[in-house]
PDB file of N, CA and C in Angstrom:
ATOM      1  N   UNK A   1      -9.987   5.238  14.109  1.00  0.00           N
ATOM      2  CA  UNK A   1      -9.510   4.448  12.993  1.00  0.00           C
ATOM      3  C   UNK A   1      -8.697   3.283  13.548  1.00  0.00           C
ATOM      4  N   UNK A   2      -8.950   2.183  13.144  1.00  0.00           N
ATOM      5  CA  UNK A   2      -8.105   0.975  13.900  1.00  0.00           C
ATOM      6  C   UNK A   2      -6.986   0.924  12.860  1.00  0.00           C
ATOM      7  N   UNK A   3      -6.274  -0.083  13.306  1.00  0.00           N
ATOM      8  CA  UNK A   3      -5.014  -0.577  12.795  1.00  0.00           C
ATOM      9  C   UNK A   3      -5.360  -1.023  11.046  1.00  0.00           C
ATOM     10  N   UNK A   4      -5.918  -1.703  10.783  1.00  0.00           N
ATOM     11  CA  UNK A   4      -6.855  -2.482   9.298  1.00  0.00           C
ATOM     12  C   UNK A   4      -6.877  -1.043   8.679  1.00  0.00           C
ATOM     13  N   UNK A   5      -7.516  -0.521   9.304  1.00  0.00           N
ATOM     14  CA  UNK A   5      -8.105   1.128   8.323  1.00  0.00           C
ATOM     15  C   UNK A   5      -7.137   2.002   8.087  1.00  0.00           C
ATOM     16  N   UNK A   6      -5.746   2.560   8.724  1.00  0.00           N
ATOM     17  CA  UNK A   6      -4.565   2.756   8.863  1.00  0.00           C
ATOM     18  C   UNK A   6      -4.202   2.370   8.044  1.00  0.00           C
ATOM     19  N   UNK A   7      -3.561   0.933   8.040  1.00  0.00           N
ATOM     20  CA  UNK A   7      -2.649   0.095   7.304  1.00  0.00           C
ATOM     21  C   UNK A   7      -3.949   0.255   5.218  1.00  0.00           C
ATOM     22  N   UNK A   8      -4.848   0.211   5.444  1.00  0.00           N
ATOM     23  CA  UNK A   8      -5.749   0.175   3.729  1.00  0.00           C
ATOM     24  C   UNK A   8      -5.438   1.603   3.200  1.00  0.00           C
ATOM     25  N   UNK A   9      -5.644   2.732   4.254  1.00  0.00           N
ATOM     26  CA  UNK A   9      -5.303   4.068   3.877  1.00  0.00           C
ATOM     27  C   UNK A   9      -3.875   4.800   3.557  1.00  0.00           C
ATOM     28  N   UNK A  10      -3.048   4.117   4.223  1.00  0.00           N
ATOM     29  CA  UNK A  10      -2.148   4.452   3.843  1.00  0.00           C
ATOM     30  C   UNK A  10      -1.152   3.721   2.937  1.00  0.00           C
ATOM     31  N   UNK A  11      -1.604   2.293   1.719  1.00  0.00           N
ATOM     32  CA  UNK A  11      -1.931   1.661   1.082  1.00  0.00           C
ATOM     33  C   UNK A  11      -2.018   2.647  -0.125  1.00  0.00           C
ATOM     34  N   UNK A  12      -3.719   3.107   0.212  1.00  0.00           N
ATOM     35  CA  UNK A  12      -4.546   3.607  -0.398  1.00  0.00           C
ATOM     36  C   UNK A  12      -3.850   4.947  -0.750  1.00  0.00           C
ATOM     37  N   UNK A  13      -2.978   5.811   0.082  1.00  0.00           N
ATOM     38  CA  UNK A  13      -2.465   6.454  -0.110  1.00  0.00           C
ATOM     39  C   UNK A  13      -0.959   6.404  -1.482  1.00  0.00           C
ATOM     40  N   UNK A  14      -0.599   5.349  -0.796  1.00  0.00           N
ATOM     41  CA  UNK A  14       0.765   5.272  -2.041  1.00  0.00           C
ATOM     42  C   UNK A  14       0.556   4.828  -3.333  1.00  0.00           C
ATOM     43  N   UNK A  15      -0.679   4.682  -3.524  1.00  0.00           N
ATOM     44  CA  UNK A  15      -1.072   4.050  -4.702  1.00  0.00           C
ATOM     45  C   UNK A  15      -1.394   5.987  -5.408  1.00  0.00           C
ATOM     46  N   UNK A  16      -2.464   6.443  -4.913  1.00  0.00           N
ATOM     47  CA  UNK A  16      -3.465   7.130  -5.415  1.00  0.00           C
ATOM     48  C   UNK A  16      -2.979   8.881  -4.609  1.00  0.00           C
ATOM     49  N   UNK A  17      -2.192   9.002  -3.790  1.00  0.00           N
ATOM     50  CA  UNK A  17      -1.660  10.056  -3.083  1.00  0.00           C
ATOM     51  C   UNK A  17      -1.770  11.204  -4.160  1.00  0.00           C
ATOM     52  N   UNK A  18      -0.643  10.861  -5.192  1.00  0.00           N
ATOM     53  CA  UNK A  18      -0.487  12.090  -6.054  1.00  0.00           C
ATOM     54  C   UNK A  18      -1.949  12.671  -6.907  1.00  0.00           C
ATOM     55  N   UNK A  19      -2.643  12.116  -6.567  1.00  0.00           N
ATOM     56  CA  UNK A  19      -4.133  12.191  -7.381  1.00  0.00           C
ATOM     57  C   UNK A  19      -5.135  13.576  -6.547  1.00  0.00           C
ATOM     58  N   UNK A  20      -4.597  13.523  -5.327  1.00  0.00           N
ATOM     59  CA  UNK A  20      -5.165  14.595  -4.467  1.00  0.00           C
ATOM     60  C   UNK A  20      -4.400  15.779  -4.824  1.00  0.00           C
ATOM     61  N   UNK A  21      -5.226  16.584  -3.914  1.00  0.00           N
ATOM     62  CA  UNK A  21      -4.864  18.161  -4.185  1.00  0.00           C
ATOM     63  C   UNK A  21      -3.535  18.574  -2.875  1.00  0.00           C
ATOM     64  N   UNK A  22      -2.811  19.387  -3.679  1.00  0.00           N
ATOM     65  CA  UNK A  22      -1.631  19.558  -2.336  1.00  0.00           C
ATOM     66  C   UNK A  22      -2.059  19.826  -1.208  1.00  0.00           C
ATOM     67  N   UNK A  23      -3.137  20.074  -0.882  1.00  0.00           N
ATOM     68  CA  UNK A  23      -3.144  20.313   0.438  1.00  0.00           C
ATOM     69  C   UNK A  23      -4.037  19.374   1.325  1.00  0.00           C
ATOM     70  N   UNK A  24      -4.634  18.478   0.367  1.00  0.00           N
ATOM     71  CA  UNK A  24      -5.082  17.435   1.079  1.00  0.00           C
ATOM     72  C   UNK A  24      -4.000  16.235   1.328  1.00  0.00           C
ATOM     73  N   UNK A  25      -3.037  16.274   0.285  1.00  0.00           N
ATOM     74  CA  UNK A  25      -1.507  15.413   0.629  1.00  0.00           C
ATOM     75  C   UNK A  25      -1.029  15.902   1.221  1.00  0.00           C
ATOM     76  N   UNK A  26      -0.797  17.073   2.331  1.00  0.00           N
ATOM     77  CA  UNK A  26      -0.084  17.917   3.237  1.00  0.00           C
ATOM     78  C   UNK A  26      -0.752  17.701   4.392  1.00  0.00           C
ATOM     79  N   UNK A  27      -1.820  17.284   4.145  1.00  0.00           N
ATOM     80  CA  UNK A  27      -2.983  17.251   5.740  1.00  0.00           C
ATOM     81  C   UNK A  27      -2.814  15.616   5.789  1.00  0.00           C
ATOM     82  N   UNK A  28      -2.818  14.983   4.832  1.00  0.00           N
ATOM     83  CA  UNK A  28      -2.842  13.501   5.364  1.00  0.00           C
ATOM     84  C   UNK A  28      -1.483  12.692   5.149  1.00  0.00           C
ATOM     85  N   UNK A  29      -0.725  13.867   4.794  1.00  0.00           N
ATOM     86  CA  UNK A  29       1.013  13.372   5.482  1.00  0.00           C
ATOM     87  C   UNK A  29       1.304  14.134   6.863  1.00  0.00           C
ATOM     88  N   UNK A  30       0.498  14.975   7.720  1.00  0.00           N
ATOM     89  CA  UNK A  30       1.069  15.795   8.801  1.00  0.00           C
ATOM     90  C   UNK A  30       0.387  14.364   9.695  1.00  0.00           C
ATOM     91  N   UNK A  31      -0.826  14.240   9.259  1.00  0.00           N
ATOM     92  CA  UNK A  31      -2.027  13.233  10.203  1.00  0.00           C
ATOM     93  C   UNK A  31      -0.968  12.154  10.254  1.00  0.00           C
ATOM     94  N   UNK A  32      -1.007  11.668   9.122  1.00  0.00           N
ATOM     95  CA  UNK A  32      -0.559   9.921   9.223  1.00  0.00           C
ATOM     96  C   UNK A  32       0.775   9.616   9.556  1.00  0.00           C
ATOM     97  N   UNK A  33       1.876  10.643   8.743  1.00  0.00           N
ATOM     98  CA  UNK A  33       3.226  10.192   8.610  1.00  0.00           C
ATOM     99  C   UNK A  33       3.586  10.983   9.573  1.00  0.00           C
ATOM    100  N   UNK A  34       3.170  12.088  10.354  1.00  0.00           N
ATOM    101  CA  UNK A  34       3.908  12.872  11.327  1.00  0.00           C
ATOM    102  C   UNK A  34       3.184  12.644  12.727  1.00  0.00           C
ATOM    103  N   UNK A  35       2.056  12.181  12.473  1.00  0.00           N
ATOM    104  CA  UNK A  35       1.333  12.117  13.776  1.00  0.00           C
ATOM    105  C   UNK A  35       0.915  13.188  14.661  1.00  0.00           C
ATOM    106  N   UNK A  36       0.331  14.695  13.899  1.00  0.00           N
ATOM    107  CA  UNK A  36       0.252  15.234  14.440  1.00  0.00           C
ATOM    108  C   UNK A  36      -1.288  15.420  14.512  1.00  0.00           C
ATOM    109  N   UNK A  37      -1.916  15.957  15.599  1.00  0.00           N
ATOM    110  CA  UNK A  37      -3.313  15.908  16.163  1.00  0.00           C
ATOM    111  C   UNK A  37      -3.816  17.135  14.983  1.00  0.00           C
ATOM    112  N   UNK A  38      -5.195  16.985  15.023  1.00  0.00           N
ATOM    113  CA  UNK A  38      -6.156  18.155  14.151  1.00  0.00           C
ATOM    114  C   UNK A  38      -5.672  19.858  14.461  1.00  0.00           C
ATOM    115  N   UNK A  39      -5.636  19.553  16.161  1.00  0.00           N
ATOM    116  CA  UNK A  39      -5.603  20.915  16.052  1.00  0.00           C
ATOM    117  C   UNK A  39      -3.910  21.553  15.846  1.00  0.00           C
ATOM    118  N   UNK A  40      -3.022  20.726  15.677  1.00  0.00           N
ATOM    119  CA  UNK A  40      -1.515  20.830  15.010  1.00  0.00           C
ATOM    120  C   UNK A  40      -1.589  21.208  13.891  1.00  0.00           C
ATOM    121  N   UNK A  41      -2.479  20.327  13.625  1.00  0.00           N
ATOM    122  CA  UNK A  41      -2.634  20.744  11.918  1.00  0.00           C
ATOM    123  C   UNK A  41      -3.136  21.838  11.633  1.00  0.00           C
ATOM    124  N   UNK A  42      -4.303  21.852  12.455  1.00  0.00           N
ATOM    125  CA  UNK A  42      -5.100  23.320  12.110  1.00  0.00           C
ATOM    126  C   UNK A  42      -4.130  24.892  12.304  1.00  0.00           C
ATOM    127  N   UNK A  43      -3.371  25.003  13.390  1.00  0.00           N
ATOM    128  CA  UNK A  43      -2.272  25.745  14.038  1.00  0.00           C
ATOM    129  C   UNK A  43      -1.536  26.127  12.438  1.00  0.00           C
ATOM    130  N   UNK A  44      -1.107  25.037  11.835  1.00  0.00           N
ATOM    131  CA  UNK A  44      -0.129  24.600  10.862  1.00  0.00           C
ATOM    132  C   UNK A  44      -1.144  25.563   9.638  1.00  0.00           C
ATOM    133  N   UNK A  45      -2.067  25.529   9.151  1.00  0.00           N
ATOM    134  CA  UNK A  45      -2.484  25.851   8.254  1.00  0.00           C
ATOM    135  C   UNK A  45      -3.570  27.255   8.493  1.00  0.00           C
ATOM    136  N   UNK A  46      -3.765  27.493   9.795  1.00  0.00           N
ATOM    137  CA  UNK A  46      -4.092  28.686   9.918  1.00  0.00           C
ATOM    138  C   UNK A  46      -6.176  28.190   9.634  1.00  0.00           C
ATOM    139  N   UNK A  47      -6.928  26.892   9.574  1.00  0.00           N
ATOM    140  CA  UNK A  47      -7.745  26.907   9.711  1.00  0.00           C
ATOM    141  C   UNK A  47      -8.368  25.888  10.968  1.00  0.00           C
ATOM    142  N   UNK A  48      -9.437  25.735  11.229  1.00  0.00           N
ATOM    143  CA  UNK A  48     -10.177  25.129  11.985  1.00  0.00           C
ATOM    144  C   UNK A  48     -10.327  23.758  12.156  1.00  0.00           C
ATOM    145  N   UNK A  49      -9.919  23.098  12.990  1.00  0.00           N
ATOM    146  CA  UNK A  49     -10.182  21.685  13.399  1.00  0.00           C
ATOM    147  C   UNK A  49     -11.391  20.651  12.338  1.00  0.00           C
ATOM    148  N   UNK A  50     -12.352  21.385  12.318  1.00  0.00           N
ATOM    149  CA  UNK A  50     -12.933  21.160  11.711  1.00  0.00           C
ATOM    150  C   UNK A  50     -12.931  21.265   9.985  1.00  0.00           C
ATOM    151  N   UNK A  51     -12.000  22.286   9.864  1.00  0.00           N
ATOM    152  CA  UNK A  51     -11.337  22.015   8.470  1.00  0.00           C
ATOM    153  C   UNK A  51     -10.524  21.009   8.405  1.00  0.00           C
ATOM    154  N   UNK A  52      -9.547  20.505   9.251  1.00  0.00           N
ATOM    155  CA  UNK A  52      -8.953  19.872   9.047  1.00  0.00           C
ATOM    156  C   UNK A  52      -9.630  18.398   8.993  1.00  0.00           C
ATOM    157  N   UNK A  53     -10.489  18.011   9.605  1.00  0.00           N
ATOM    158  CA  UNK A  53     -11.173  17.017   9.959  1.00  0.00           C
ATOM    159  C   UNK A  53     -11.562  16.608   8.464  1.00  0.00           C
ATOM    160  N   UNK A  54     -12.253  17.931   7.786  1.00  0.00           N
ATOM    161  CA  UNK A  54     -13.154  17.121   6.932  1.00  0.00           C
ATOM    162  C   UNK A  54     -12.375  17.078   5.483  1.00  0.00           C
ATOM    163  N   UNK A  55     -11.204  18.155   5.422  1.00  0.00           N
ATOM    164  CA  UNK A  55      -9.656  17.559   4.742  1.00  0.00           C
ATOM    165  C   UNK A  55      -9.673  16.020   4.667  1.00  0.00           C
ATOM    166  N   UNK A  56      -9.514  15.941   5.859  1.00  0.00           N
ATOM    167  CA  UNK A  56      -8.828  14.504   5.664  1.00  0.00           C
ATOM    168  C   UNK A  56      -9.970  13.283   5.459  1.00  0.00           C
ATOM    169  N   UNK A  57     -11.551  13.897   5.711  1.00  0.00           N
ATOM    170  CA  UNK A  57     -12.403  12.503   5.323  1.00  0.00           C
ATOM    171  C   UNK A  57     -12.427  12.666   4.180  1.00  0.00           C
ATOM    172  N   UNK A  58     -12.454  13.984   3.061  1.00  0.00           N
ATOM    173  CA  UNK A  58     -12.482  14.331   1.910  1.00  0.00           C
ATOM    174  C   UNK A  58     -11.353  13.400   1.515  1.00  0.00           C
ATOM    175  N   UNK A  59     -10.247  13.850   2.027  1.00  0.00           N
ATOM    176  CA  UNK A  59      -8.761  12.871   1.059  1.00  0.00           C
ATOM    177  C   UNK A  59      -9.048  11.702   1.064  1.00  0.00           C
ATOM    178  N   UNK A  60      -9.619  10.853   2.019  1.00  0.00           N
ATOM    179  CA  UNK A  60      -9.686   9.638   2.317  1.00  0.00           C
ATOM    180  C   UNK A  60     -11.160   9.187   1.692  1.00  0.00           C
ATOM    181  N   UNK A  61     -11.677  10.098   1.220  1.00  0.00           N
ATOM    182  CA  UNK A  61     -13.260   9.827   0.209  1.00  0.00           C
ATOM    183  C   UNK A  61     -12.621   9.435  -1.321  1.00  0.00           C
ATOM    184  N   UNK A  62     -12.087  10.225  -1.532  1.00  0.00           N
ATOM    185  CA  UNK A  62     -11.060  10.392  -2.686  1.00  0.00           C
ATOM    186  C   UNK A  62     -10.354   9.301  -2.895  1.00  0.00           C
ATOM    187  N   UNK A  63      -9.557   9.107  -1.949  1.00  0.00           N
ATOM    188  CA  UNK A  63      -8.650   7.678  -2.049  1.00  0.00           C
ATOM    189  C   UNK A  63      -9.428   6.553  -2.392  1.00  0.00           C
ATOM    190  N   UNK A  64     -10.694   6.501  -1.555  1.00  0.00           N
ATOM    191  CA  UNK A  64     -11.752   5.256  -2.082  1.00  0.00           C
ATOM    192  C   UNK A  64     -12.390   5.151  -3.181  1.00  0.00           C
ATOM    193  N   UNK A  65     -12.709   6.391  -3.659  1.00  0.00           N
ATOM    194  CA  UNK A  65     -13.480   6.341  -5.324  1.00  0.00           C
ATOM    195  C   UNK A  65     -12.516   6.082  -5.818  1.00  0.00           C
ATOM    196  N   UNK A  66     -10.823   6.336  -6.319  1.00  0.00           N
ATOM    197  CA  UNK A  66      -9.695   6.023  -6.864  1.00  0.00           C
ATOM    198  C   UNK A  66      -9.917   4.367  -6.857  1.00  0.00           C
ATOM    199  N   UNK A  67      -9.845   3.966  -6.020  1.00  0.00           N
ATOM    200  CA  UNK A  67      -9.364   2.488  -5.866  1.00  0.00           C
ATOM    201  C   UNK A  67     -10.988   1.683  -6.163  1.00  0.00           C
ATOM    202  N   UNK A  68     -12.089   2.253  -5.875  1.00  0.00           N
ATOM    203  CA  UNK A  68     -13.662   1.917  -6.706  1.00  0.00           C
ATOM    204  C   UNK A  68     -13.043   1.869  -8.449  1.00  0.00           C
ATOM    205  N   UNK A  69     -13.004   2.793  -8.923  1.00  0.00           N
ATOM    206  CA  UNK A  69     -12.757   2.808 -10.175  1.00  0.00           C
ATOM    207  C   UNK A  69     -11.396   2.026 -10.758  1.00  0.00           C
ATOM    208  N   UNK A  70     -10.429   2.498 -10.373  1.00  0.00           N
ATOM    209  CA  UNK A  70      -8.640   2.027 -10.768  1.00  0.00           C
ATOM    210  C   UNK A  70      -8.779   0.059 -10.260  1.00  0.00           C
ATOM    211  N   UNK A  71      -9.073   0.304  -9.056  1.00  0.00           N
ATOM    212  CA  UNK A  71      -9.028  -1.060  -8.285  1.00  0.00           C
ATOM    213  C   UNK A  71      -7.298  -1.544  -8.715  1.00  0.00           C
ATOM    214  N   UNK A  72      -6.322  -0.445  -8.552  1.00  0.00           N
ATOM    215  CA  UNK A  72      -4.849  -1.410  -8.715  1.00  0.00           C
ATOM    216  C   UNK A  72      -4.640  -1.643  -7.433  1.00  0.00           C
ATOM    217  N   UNK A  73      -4.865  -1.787  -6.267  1.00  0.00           N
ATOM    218  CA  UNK A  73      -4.500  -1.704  -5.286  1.00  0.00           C
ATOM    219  C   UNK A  73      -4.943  -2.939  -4.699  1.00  0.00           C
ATOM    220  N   UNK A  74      -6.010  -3.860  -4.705  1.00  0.00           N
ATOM    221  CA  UNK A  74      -7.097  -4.882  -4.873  1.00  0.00           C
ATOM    222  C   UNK A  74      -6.249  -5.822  -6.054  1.00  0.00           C
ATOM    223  N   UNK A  75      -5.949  -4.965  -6.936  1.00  0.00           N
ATOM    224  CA  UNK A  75      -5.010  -6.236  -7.777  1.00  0.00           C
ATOM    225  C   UNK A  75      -3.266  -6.039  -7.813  1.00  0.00           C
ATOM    226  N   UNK A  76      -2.701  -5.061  -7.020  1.00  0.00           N
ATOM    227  CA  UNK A  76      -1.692  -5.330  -5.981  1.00  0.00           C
ATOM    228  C   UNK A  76      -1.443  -6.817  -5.315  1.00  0.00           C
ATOM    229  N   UNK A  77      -2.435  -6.663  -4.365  1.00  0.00           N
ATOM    230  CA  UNK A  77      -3.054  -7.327  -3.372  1.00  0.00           C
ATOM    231  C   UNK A  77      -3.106  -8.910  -3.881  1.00  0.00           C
ATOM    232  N   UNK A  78      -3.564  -9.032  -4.909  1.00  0.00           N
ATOM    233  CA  UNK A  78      -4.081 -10.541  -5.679  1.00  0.00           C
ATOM    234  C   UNK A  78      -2.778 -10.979  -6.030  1.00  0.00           C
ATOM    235  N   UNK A  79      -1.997  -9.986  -6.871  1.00  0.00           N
ATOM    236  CA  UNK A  79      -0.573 -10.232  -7.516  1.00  0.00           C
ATOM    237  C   UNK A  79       0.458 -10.782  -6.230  1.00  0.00           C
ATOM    238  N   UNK A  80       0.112 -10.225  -5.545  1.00  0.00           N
ATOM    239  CA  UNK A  80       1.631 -10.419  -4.441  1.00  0.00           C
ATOM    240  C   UNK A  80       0.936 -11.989  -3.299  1.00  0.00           C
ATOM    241  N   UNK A  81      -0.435 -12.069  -3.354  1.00  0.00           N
ATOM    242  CA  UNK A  81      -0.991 -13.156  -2.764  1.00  0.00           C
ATOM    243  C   UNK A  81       0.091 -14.815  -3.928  1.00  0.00           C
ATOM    244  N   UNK A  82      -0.532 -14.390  -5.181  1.00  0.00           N
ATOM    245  CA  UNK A  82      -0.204 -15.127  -6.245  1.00  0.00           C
ATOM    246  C   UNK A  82       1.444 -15.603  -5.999  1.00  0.00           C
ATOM    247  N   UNK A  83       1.843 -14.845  -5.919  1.00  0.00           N
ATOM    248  CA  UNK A  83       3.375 -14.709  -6.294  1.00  0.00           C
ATOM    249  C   UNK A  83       3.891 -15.393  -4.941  1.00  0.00           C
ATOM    250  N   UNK A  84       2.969 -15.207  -3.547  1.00  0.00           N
ATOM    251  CA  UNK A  84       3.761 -16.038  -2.639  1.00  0.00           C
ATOM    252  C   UNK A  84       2.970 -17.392  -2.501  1.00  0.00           C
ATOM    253  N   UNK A  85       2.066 -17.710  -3.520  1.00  0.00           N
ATOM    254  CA  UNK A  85       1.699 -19.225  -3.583  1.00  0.00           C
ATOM    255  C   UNK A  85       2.621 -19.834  -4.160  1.00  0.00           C
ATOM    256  N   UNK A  86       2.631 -18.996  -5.325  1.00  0.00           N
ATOM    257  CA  UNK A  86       3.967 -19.788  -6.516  1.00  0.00           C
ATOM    258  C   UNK A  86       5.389 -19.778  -5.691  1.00  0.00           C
ATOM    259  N   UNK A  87       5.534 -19.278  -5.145  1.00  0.00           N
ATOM    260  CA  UNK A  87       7.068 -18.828  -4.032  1.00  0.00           C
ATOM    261  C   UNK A  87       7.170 -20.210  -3.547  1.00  0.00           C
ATOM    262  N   UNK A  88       5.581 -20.528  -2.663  1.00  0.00           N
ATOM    263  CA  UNK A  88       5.529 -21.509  -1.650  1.00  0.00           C
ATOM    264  C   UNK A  88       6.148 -22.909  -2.653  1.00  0.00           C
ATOM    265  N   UNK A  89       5.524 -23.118  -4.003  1.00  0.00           N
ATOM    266  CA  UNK A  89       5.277 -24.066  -4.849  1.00  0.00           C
ATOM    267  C   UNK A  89       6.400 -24.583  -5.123  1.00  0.00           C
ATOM    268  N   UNK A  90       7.323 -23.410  -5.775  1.00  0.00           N
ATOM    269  CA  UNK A  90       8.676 -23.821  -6.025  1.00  0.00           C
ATOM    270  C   UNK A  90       9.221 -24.786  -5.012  1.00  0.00           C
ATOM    271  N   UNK A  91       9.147 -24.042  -4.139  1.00  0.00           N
ATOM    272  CA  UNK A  91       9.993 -24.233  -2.792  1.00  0.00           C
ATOM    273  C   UNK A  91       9.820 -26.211  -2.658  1.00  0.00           C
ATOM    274  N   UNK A  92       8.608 -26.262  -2.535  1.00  0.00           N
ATOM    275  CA  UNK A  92       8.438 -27.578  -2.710  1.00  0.00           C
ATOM    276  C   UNK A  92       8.866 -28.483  -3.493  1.00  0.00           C
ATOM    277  N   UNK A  93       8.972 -28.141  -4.557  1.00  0.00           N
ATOM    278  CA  UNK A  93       9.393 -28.582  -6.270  1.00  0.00           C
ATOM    279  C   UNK A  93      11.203 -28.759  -5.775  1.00  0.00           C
ATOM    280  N   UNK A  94      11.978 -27.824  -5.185  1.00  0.00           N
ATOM    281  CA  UNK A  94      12.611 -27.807  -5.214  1.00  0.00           C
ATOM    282  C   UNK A  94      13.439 -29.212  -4.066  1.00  0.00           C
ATOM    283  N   UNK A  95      12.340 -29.190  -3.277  1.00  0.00           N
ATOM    284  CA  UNK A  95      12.996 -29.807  -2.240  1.00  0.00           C
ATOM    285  C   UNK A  95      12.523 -31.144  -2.875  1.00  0.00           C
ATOM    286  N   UNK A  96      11.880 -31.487  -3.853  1.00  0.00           N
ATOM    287  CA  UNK A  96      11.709 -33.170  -4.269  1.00  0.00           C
ATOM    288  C   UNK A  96      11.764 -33.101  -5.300  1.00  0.00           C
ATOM    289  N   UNK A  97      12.816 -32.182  -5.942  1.00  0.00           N
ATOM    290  CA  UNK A  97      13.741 -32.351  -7.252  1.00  0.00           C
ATOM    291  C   UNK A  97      14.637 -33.726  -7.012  1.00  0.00           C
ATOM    292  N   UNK A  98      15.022 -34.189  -8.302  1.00  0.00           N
ATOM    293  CA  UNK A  98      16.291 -35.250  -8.038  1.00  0.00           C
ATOM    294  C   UNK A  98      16.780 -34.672  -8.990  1.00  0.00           C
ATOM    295  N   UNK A  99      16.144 -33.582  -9.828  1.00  0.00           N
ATOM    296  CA  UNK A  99      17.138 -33.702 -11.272  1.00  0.00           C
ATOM    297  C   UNK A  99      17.627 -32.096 -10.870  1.00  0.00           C
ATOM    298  N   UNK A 100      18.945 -31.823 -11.162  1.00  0.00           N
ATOM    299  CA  UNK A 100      19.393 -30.545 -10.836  1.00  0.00           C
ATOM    300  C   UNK A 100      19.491 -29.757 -11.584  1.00  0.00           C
ATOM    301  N   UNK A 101      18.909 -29.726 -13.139  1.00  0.00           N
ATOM    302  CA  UNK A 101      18.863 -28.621 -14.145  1.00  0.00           C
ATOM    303  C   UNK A 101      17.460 -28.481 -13.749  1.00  0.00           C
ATOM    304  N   UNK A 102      16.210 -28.826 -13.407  1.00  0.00           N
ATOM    305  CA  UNK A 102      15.371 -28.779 -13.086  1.00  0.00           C
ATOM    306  C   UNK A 102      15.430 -27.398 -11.978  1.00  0.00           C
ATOM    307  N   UNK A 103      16.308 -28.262 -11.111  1.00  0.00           N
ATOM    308  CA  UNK A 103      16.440 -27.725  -9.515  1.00  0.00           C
ATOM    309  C   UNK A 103      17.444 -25.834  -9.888  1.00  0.00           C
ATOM    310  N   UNK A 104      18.095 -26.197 -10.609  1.00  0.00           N
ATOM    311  CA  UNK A 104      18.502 -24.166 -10.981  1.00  0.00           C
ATOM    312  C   UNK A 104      17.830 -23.515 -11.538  1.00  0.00           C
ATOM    313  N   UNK A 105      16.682 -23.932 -12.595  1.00  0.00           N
ATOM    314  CA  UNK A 105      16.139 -23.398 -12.937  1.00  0.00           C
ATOM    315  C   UNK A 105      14.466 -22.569 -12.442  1.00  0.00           C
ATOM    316  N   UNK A 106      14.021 -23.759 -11.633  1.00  0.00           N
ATOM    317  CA  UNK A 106      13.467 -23.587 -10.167  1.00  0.00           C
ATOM    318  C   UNK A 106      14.214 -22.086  -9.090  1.00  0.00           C
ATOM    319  N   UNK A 107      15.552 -22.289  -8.690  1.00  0.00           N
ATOM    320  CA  UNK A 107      15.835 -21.382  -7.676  1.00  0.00           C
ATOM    321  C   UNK A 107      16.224 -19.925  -8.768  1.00  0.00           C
ATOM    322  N   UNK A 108      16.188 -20.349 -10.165  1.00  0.00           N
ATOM    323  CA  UNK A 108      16.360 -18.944 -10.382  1.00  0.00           C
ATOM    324  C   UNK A 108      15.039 -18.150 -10.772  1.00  0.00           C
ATOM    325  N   UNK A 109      13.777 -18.635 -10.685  1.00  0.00           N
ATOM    326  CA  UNK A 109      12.578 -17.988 -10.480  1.00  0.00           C
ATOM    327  C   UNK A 109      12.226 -17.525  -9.134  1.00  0.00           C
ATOM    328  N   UNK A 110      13.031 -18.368  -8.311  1.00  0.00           N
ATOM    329  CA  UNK A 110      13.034 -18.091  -7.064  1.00  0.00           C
ATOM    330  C   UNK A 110      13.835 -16.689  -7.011  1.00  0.00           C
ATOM    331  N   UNK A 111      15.047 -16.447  -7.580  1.00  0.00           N
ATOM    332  CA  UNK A 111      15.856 -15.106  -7.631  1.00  0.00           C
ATOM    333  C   UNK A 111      14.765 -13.981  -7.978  1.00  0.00           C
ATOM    334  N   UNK A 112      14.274 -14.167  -9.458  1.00  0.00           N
ATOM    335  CA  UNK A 112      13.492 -13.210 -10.097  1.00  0.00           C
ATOM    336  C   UNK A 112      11.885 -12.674  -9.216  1.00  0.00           C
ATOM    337  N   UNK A 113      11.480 -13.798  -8.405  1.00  0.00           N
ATOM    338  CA  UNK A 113      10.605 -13.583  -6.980  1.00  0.00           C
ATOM    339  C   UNK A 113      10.744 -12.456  -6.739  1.00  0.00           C
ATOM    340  N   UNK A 114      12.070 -12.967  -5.867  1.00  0.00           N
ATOM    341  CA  UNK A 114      13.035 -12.251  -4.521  1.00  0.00           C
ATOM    342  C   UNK A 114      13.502 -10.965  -4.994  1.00  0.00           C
ATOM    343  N   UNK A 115      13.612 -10.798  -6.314  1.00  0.00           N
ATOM    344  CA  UNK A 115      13.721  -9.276  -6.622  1.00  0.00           C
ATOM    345  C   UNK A 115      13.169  -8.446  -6.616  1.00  0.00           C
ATOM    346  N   UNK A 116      11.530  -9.108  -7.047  1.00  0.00           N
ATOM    347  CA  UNK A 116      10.324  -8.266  -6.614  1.00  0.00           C
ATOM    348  C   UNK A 116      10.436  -7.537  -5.345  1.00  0.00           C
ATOM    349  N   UNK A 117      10.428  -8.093  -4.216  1.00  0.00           N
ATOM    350  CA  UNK A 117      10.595  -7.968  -3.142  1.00  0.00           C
ATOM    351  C   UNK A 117      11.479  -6.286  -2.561  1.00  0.00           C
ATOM    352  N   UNK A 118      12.374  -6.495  -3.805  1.00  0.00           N
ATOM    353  CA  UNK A 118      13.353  -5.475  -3.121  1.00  0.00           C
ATOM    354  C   UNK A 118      12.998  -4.214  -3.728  1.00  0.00           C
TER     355      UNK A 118
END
């Protein structure tokens, strides 16, 4: 799994996580968030590597039909693209303001941004 596939799955995860079955959220929080190898896991749960293996393509099958159907994650993605065009926009607006009720009202969308953020 490269870095891209990592970073979409575990994405894919915080969106759609609670949607799995506990023990496929137990196998792909030991994998991802603990870093522990198949056969840790397997040790951990008392089955076969190969259970664990196909746990986690199952969870991660799952996670993809979620986000096929839901697609919030894809419009996550669009929203927060959006929001740092308009970010960029202000910013500009702001710096070739002359008029300064203009110019506060500008940096306080800029606030309401920046809250997103947090």
């Amino acid at each position: 799994m490269n870095f891209d596939e990592i970073t979409q799955t575990s994405l894919l995860y915080d969106f759609y996580g609670q949607l799995l079955t506990k023990r496929q959220r137990e196998v792909m929080e030991l994998y991802h968030e603990e870093n522990l190898s198949l056969s840790e896991i397997a040790q951990e749960f008392s089955i076969s590597r190969q259970g664990v293996h196909d746990a986690l393509k199952n969870a991660e099958k799952a996670l993809l039909d979620y986000e096929k159907k839901l697609r919030l994650v894809e419009k996550f993605q669009k929203s927060r693209q959006a929001i740092n065009r308009i970010d960029v926009i202000i910013d500009q607006m702001v710096k070739e303001s002359r008029d300064e009720n203009l110019t506060g009202r500008l940096e306080s969308i800029k606030t309401i941004i920046d809250e997103l953020d947090q």
